[in-house]
Every structure is written in C-alpha cells, then in structure tokens.
Protein backbone atom coordinates (compact mmCIF):
# COMPACT_ATOMS: atom_id res chain seq x y z
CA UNK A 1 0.00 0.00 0.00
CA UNK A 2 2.68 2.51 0.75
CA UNK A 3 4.34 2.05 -2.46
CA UNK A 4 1.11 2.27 -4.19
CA UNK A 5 0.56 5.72 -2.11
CA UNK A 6 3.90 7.01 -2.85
CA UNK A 7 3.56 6.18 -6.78
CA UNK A 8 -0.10 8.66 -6.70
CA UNK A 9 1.45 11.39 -4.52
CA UNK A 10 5.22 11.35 -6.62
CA UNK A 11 2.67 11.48 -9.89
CA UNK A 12 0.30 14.50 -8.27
CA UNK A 13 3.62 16.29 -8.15
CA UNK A 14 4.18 16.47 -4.51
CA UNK A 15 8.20 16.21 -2.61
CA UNK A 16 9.95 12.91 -2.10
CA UNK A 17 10.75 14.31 1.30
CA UNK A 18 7.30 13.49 2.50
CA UNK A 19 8.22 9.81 2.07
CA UNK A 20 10.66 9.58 4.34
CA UNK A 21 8.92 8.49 7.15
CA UNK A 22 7.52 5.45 4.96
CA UNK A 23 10.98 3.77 5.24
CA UNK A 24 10.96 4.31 9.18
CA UNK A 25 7.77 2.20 9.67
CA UNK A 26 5.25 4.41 9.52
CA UNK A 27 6.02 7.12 11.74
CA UNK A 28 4.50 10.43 12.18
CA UNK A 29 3.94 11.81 8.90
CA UNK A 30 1.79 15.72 7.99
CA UNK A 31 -0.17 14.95 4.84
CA UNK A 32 -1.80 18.00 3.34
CA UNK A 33 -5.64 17.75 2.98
CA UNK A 34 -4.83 18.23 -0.46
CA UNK A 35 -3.40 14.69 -0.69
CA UNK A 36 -5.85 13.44 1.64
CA UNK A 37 -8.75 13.97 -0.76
CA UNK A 38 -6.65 13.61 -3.32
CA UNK A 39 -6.02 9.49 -2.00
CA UNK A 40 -9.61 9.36 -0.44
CA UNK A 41 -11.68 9.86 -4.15
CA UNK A 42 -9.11 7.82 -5.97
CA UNK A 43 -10.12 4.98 -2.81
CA UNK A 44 -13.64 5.98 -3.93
CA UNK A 45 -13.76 5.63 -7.51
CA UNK A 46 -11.51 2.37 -7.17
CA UNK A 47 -14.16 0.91 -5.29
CA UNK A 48 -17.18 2.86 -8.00
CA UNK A 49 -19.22 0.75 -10.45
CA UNK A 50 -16.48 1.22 -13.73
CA UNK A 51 -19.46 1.26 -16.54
CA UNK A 52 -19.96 4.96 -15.92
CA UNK A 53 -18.31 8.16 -14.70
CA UNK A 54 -18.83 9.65 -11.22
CA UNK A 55 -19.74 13.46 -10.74
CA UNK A 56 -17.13 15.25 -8.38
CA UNK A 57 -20.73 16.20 -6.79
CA UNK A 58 -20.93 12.56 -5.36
CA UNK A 59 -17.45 12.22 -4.14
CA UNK A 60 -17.75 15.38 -2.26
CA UNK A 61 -20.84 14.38 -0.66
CA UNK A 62 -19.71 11.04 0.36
CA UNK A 63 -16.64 11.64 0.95
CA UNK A 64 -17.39 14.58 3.18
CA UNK A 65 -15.34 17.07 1.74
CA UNK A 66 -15.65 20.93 -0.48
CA UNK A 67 -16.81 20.19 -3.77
CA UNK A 68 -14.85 23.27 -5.11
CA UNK A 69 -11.58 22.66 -3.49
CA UNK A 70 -12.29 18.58 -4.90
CA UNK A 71 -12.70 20.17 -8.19
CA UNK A 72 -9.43 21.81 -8.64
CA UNK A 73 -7.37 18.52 -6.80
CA UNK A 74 -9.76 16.14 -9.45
CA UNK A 75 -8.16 18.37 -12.24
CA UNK A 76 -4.51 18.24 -11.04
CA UNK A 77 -5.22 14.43 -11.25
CA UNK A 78 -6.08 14.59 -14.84
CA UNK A 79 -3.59 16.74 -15.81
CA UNK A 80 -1.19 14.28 -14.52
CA UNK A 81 -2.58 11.22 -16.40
CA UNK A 82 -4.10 9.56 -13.09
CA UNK A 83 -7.84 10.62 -13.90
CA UNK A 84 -9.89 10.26 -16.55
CA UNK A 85 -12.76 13.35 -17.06
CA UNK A 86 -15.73 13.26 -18.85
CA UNK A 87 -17.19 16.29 -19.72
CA UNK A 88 -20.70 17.54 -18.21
CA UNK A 89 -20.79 14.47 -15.57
C-alpha cells in the first residue's frame, strides 16, 4: 500500500521528502488535505461501479469534503494522467 501511495502522490507532483517516514515504519507523517482527498476519491472511484463516470458532486458528498476545493485537486489528477474526465458528468 505505501508504495502504491507514494507512486499517486510522486505522480500529483508532490516532494519525495514526504516519504521519508515510509521507510521508518510508519512514523509520524503531515499529509496536506490536499493529498488526503486527493487518495480518499481515488479509494472511492476504485471501489465505484467502472461502466460509468462519477460526478465530483458525489465524491464530495460522500466523501465529506468541499466540492470546489475537490474540483481543482480532481483536475490536477487529470492533468497528470491519473484521472480520466468526462465532460458535463
């Protein structure tokens, strides 16, 4: 799992500092809500029915968190080749 974790956040752009503390077992690590929401609706559209897209509207909802600031971290995730969008979902 961490290797899978460090693979999205290296992707999304963010410093190979913040993995340190991955190869000292886990210890205490900050993780920007940025890259907690970021991690959280990747979790939820893993675990989403593939045959059709899911609005950002839904993972906010669910997921508890601001659809606008989900917006702008969904869209860093597509830049980055992570994400696929569909327009008007």
């Amino acid at each position: 799992m961490a290797t899978a974790l460090a693979a999205i956040l290296v992707r999304a752009g963010t410093s190979s500092r913040t993995f340190n503390a991955f190869d000292r077992g886990w210890s205490a690590v900050k993780i920007s809500r940025t890259v907690t929401y970021a991690v959280q609706a990747v979790l939820q559209l893993a675990r989403a029915d593939g045959s059709r897209p899911v609005p950002c509207s839904q993972l906010a909802s669910q997921g508890q968190m601001p659809e606008r600031f989900l917006l702008q971290i969904l869209r860093s995730l597509v830049t980055h080749g992570i994400l696929q969008s569909t327009r008007g979902v």
